[in-house]
Protein backbone atom coordinates (compact mmCIF):
# COMPACT_ATOMS: atom_id res chain seq x y z
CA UNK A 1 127.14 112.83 76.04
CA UNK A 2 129.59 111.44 78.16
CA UNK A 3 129.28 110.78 82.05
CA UNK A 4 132.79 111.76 84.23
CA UNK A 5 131.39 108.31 86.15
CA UNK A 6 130.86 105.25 84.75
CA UNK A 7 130.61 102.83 87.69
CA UNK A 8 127.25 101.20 87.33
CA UNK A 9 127.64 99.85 90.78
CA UNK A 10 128.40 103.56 92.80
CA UNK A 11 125.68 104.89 90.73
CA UNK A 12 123.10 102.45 91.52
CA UNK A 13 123.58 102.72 94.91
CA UNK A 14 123.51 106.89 94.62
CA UNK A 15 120.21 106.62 92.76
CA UNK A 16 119.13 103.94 95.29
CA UNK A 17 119.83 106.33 97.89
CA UNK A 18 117.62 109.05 96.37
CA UNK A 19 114.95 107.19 96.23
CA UNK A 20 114.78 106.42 99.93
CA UNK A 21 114.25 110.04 100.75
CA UNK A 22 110.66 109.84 100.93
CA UNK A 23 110.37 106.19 102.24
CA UNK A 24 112.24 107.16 104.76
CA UNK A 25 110.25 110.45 105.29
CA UNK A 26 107.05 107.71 105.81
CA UNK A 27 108.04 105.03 107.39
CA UNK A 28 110.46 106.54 110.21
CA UNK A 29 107.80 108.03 112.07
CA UNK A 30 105.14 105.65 112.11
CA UNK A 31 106.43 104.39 115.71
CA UNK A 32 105.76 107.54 116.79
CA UNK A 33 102.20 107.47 115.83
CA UNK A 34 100.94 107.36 119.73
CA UNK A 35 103.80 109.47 121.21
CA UNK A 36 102.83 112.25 118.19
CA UNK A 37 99.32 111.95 118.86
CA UNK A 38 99.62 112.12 122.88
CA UNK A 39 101.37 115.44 122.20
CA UNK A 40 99.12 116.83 119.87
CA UNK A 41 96.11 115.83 121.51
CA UNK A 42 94.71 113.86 119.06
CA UNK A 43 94.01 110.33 117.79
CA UNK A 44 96.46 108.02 115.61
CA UNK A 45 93.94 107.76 112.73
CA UNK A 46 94.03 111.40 112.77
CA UNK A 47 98.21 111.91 112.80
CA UNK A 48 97.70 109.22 109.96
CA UNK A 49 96.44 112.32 107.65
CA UNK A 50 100.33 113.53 107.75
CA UNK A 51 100.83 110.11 105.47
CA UNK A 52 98.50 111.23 103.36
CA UNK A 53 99.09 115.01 102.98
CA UNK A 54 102.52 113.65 102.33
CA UNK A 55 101.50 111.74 99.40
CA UNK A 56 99.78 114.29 98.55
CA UNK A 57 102.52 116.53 97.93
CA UNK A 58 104.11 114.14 96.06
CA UNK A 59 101.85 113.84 93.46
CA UNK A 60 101.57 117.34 93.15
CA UNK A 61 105.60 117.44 92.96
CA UNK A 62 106.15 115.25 90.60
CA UNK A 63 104.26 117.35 88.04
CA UNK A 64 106.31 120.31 88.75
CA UNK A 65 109.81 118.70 88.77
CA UNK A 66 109.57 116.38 85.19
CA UNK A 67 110.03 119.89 82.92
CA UNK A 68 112.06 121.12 85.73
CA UNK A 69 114.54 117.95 85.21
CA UNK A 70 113.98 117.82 81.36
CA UNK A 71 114.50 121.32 81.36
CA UNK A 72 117.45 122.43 83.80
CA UNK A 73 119.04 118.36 83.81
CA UNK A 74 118.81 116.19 86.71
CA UNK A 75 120.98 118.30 89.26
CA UNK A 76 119.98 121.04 89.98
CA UNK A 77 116.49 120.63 90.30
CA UNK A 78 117.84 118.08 93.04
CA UNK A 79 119.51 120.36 94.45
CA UNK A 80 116.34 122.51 95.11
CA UNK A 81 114.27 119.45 96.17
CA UNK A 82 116.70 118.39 98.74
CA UNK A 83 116.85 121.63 100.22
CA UNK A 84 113.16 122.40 100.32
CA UNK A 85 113.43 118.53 102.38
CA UNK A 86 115.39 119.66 104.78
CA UNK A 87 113.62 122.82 105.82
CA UNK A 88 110.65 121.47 106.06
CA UNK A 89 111.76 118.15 108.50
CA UNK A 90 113.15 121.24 110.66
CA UNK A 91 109.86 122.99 110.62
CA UNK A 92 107.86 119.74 111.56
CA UNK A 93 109.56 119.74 114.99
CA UNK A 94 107.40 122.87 115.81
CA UNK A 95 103.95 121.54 115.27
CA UNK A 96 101.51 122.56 118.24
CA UNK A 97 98.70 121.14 116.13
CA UNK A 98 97.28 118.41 113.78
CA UNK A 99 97.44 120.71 110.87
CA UNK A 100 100.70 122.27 111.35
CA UNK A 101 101.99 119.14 110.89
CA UNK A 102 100.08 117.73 108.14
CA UNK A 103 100.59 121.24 106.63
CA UNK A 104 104.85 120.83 106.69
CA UNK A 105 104.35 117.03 105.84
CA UNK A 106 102.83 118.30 102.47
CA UNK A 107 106.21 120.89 101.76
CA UNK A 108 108.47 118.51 102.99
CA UNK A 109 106.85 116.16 100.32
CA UNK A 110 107.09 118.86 97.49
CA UNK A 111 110.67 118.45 98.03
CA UNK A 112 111.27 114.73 98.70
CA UNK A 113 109.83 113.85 95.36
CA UNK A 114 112.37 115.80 93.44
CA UNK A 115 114.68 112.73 94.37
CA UNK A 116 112.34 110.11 93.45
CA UNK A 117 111.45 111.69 90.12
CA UNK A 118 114.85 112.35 89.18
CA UNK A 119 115.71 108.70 90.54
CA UNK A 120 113.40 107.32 87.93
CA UNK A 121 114.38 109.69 85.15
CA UNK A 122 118.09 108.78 85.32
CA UNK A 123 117.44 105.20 85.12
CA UNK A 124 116.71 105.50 81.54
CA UNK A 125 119.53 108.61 81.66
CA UNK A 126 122.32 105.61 82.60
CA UNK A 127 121.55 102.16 81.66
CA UNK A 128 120.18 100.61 78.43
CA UNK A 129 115.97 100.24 77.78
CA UNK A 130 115.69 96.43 78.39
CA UNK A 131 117.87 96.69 81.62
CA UNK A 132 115.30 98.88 83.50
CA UNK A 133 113.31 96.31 85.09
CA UNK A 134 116.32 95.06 86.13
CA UNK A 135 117.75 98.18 87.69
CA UNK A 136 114.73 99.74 89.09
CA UNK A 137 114.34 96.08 91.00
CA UNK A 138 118.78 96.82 92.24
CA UNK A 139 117.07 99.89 93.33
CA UNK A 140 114.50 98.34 95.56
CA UNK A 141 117.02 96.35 97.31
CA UNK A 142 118.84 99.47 98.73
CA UNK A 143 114.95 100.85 99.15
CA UNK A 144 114.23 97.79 101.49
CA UNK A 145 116.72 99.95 103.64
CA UNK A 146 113.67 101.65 104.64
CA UNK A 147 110.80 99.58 106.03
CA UNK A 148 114.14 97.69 107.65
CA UNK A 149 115.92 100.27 108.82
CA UNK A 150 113.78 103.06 109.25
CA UNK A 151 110.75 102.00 111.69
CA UNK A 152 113.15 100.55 113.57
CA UNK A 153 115.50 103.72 113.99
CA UNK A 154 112.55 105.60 114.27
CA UNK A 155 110.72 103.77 117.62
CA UNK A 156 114.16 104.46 118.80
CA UNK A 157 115.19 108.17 118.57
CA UNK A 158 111.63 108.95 119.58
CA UNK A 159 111.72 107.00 122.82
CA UNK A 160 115.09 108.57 123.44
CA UNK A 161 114.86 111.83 122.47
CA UNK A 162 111.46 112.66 120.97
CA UNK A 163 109.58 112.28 118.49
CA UNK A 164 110.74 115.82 117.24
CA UNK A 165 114.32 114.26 116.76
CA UNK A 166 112.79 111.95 114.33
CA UNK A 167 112.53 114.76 111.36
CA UNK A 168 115.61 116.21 112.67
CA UNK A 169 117.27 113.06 111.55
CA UNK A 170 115.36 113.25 108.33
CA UNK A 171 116.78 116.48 107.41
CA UNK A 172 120.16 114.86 108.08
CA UNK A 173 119.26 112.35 105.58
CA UNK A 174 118.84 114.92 102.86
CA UNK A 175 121.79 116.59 103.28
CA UNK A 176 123.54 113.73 103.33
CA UNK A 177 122.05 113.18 99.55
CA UNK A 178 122.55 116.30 98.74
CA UNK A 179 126.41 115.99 99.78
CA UNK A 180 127.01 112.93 97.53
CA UNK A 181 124.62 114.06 94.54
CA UNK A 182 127.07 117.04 94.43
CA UNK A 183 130.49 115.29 95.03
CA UNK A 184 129.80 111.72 93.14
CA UNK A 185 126.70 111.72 90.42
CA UNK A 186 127.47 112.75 86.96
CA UNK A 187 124.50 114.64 85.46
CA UNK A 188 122.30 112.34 83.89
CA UNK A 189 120.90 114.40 80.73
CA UNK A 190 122.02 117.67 79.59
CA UNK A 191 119.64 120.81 80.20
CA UNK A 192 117.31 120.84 77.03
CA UNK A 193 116.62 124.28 76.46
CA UNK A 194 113.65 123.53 73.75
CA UNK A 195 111.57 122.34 77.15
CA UNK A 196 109.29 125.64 77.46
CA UNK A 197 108.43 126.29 80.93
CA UNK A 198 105.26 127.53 80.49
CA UNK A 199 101.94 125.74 81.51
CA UNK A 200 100.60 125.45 78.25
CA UNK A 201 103.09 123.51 76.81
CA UNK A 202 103.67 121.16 79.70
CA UNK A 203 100.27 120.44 79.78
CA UNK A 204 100.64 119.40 76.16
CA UNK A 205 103.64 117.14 76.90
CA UNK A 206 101.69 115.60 80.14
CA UNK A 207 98.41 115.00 77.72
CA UNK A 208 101.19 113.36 75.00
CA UNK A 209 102.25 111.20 77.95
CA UNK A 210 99.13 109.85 78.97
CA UNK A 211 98.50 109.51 74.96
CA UNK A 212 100.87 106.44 74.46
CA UNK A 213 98.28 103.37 75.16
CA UNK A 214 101.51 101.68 76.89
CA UNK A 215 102.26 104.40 79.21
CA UNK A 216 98.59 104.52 80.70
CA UNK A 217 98.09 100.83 80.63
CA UNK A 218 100.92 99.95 82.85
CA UNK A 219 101.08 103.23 84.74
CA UNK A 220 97.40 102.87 85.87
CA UNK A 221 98.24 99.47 86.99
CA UNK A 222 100.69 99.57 88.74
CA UNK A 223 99.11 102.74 90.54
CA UNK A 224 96.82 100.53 92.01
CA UNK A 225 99.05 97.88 92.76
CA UNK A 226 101.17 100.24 94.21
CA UNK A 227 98.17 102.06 96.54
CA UNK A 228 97.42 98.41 98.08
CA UNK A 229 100.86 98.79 99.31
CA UNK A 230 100.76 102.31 100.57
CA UNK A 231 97.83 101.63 102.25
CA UNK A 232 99.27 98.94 104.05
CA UNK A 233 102.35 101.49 105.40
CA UNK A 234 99.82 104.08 106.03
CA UNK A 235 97.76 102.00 108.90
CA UNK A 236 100.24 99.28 109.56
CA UNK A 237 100.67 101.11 113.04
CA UNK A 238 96.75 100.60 113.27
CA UNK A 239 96.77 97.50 112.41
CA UNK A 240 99.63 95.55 114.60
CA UNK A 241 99.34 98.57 117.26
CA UNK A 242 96.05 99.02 118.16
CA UNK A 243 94.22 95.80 116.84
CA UNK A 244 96.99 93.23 117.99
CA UNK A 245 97.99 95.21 120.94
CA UNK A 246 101.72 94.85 119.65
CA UNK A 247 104.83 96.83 121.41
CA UNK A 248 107.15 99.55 119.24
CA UNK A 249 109.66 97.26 118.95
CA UNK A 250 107.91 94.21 117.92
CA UNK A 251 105.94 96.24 115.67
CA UNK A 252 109.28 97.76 114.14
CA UNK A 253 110.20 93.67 113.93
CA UNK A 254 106.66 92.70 112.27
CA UNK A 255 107.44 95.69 109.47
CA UNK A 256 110.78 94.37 108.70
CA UNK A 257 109.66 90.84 108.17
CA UNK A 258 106.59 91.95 105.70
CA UNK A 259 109.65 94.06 103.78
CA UNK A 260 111.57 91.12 103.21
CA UNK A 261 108.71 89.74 100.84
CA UNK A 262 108.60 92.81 99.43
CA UNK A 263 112.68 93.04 98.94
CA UNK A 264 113.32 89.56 98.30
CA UNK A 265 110.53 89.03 95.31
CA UNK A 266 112.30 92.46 93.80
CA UNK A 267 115.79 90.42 93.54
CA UNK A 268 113.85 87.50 92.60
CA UNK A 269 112.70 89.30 90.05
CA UNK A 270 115.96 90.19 88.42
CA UNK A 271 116.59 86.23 88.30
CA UNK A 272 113.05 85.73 86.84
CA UNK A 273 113.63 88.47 84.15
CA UNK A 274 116.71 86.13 82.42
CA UNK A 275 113.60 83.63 81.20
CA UNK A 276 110.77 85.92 81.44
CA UNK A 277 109.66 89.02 79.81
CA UNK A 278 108.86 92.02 81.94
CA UNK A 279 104.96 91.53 81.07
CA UNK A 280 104.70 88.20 81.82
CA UNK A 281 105.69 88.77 85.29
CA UNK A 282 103.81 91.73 86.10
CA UNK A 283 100.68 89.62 85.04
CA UNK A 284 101.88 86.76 87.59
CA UNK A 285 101.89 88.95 90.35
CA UNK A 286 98.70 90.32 89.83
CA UNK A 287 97.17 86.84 89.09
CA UNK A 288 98.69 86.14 92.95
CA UNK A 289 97.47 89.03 94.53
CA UNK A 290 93.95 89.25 93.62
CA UNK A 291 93.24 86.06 95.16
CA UNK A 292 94.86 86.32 98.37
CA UNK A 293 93.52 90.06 98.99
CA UNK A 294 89.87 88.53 98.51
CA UNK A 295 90.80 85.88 100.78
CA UNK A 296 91.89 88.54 103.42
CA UNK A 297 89.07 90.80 103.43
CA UNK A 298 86.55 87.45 103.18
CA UNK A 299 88.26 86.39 106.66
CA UNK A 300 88.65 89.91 108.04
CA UNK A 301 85.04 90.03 107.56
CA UNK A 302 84.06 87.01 109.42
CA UNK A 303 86.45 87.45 112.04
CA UNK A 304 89.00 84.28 110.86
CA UNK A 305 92.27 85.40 111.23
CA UNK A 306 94.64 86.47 114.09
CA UNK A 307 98.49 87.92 114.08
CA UNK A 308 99.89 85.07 112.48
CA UNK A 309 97.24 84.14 109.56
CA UNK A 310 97.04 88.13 109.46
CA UNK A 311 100.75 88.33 108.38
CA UNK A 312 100.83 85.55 106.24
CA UNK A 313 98.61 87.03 103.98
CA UNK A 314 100.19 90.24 104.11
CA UNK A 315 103.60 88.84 103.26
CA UNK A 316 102.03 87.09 100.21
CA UNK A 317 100.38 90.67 99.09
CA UNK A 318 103.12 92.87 99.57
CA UNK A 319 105.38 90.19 97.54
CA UNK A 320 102.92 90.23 94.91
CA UNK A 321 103.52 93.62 95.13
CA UNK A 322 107.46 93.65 94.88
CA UNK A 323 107.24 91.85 91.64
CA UNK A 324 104.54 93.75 89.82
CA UNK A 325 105.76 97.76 90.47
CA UNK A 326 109.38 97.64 88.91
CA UNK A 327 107.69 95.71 86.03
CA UNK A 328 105.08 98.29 85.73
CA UNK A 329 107.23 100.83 86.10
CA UNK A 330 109.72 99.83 83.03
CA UNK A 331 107.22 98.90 80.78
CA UNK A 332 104.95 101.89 81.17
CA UNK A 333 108.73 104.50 80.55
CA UNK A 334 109.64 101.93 77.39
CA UNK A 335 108.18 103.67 74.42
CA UNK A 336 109.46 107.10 74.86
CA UNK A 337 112.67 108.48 73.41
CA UNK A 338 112.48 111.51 74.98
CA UNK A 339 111.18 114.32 77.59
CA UNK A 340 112.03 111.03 79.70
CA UNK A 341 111.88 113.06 82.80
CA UNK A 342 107.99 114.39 82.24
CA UNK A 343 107.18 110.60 81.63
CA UNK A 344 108.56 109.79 85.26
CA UNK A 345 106.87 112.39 86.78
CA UNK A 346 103.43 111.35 85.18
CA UNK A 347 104.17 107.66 86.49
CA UNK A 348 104.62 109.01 90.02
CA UNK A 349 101.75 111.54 89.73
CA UNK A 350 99.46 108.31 88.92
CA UNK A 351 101.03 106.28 91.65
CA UNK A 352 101.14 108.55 94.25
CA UNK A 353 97.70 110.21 93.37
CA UNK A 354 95.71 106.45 93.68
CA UNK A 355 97.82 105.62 96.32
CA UNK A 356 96.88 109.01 98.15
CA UNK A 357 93.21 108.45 97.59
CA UNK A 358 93.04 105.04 99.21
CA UNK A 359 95.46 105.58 102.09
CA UNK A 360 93.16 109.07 102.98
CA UNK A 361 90.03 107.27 103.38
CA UNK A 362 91.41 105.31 106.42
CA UNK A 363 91.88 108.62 108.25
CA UNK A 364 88.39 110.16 106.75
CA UNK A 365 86.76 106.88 108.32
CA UNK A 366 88.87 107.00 111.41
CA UNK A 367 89.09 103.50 111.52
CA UNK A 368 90.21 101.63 114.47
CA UNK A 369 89.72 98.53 112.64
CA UNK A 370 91.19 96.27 109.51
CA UNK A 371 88.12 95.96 107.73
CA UNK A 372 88.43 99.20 106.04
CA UNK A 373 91.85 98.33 104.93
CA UNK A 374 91.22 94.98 103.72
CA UNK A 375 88.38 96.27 101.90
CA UNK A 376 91.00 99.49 99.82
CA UNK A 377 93.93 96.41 99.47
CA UNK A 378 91.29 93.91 97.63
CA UNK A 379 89.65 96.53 95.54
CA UNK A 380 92.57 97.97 94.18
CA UNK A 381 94.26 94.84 93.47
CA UNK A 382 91.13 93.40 91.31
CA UNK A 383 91.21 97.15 90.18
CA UNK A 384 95.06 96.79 88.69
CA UNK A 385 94.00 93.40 86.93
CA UNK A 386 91.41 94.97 85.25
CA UNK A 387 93.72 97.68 84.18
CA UNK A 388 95.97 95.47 83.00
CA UNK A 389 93.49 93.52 80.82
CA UNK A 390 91.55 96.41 79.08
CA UNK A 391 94.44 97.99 78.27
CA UNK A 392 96.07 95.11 76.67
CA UNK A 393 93.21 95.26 73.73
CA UNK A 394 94.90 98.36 72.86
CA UNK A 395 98.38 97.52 72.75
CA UNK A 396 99.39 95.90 69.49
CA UNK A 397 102.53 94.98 70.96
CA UNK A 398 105.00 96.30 73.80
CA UNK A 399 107.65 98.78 72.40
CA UNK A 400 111.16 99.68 73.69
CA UNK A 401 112.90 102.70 72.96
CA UNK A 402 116.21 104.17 73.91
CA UNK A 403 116.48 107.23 75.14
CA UNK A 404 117.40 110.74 72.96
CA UNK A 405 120.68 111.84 74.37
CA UNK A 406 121.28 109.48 76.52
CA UNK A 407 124.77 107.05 76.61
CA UNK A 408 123.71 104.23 78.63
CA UNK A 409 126.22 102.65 80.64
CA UNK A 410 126.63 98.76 79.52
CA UNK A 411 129.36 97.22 81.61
């Protein structure tokens, strides 16, 4: 196969760009927590239930779109995803209600993810097995575009023009993406016509998936790694908003800050992977994290910490964070050769799916508090570590495989 494109940079930053669909889709809106709640006459914790229907939908997307990509190749299921996006940021400016919104939260989801899935998928598609860790951590440096860009933008176009205007800028977003997908992206993998669409068989190739001891080691892991994150973004509005009493605009300044860790321990990482193996630094992190989310629910408990100690910690989490995930994330697609695009959905159905859980039980427990989320961060944390550790027994070593099909782009 050959690819009409072979600039690693342009296509990078295309696949970057993807995958900020649905961080954008979370984290643009979360200034507009009060304003959205005022209108719909209900609480914050409640409107946080849209996060989570959100992820919600993604996890169930992601299962539908890996045949779909293995099956049709990477572009025109995009194609789909990014239209389904855009309808449904359209039909979130209606809402009258709480569950009319949480309702087109979860289909604007079901197509967001078809972006991030084929993101991951074309990864392995364009650049060489033991470069993944590297790319996937280029990617997160156009991703920290999001918590920088997006709250920020967000607490804006809601104070000027409404909170509606928020998803109408989403839906401007994905048709942006869909624009340069369909001018400027080569197609990743050919259509493989031997991928039956039929739920028996993709069940078989899911169960397959989850077979491969390295796959559902790391995958797992980083799932809960990942949720302590997500749960962070779900009730950071909760948490410098209505705890610390901070403004829109320092709060969109407080989430930018925390995203640096987050962004800057991703480049670090690429640095890091030169003299360290993937694996080594995905146990790091975790080694890092554990502690200090302990630490942070020990003092949230006894009442020890205020703004400043309180993002401290959080910075040190969420950096934790940016180093473990794109690790995860390469080891746990390594050993397969093919059907790459089933494997990335599977990754993101685990991810999202913990994440999901823990981010919904702030809203069930309609917390006003931190307690509750100190208490999801440090249990999934010590969670991931144990993962990590009992899965490790199995694995008699860690395999890399190139991809069937695939001409990776090396220079």
């Amino acid at each position: 196969m050959s690819h009409p494109l072979r600039n690693r940079t342009l296509i990078i930053f295309i696949l970057g760009s993807l995958a900020t669909v649905s961080p954008f889709a979370i984290d643009m809106y979360l200034p507009a927590f009060s304003q959205i709640a005022l209108g719909l006459h209900t609480t914050t914790a409640k409107i946080s239930l849209s996060v989570s229907s959100y992820f919600a939908g993604l996890a169930a997307g992601q299962l539908f779109y890996g045949p779909l990509l293995d099956r049709f190749g990477r572009k025109r299921p995009l194609y789909v995803g990014l239209t389904l996006f855009a309808v449904a940021s359209l039909l979130c400016t209606g809402a009258r209600s709480r569950e009319w919104l949480v309702a087109m939260r979860f289909l604007q989801a079901l197509g967001g993810c078809a972006a991030q899935v084929a993101a991951m998928a074309m990864v392995r598609d364009f650049f060489p097995v033991h470069e993944t860790a590297k790319i996937i951590s280029m990617l997160i440096l156009i991703l920290g575009v999001s918590p920088l860009l997006a709250p920020t933008v967000g607490g804006f176009v809601s104070v000027s023009l409404g909170w509606q205007w928020v998803f109408i800028v989403l839906a401007m977003v994905a048709l942006a993406n869909l624009a340069i997908v369909f001018w400027y992206l080569p197609e990743g993998h050919p259509p493989d016509r031997s991928v039956v669409l039929h739920p028996r068989p993709i069940c078989r190739n899911f169960a397959k998936v989850l077979q491969a001891p390295q796959f559902l080691t790391f995958g797992l892991a980083s799932a809960f790694a990942l949720s302590g994150l997500l749960v962070y973004v779900t009730c950071s509005s909760i948490i410098f908003m209505e705890v610390f009493h901070v403004s829109a605009r320092g709060f969109g300044l407080i989430f930018a800050g925390l995203a640096v860790g987050a962004i800057g321990s991703n480049q670090v990482n690429i640095w890091l992977l030169r003299r360290f193996s993937s694996e080594q630094i995905f146990r790091t992190a975790l080694l890092v994290e554990c502690p200090a989310t302990l630490l942070f629910l020990l003092g949230t408990h006894q009442g020890w910490f205020g703004l400043e100690a309180t993002f401290v910690l959080l910075f040190i989490s969420l950096t934790s964070v940016g180093f473990a995930c794109p690790n995860a994330a390469a080891l746990a697609l390594a050993p397969f050769e093919e059907n790459i695009g089933s494997a990335a959905a599977m990754l993101g159905f685990l991810q999202i799916a913990v994440s999901g859980l823990a981010s919904a039980s702030i809203g069930i427990f309609d917390s006003h508090g931190m307690l509750p989320v100190t208490a999801i961060f440090g249990a999934t944390s010590w969670i991931a570590l144990a993962v990590y550790f009992t899965g490790k027994r199995r694995l008699a070593e860690v395999r890399f495989v190139e991809e069937k099909g695939a001409a990776p782009i090396t220079r």
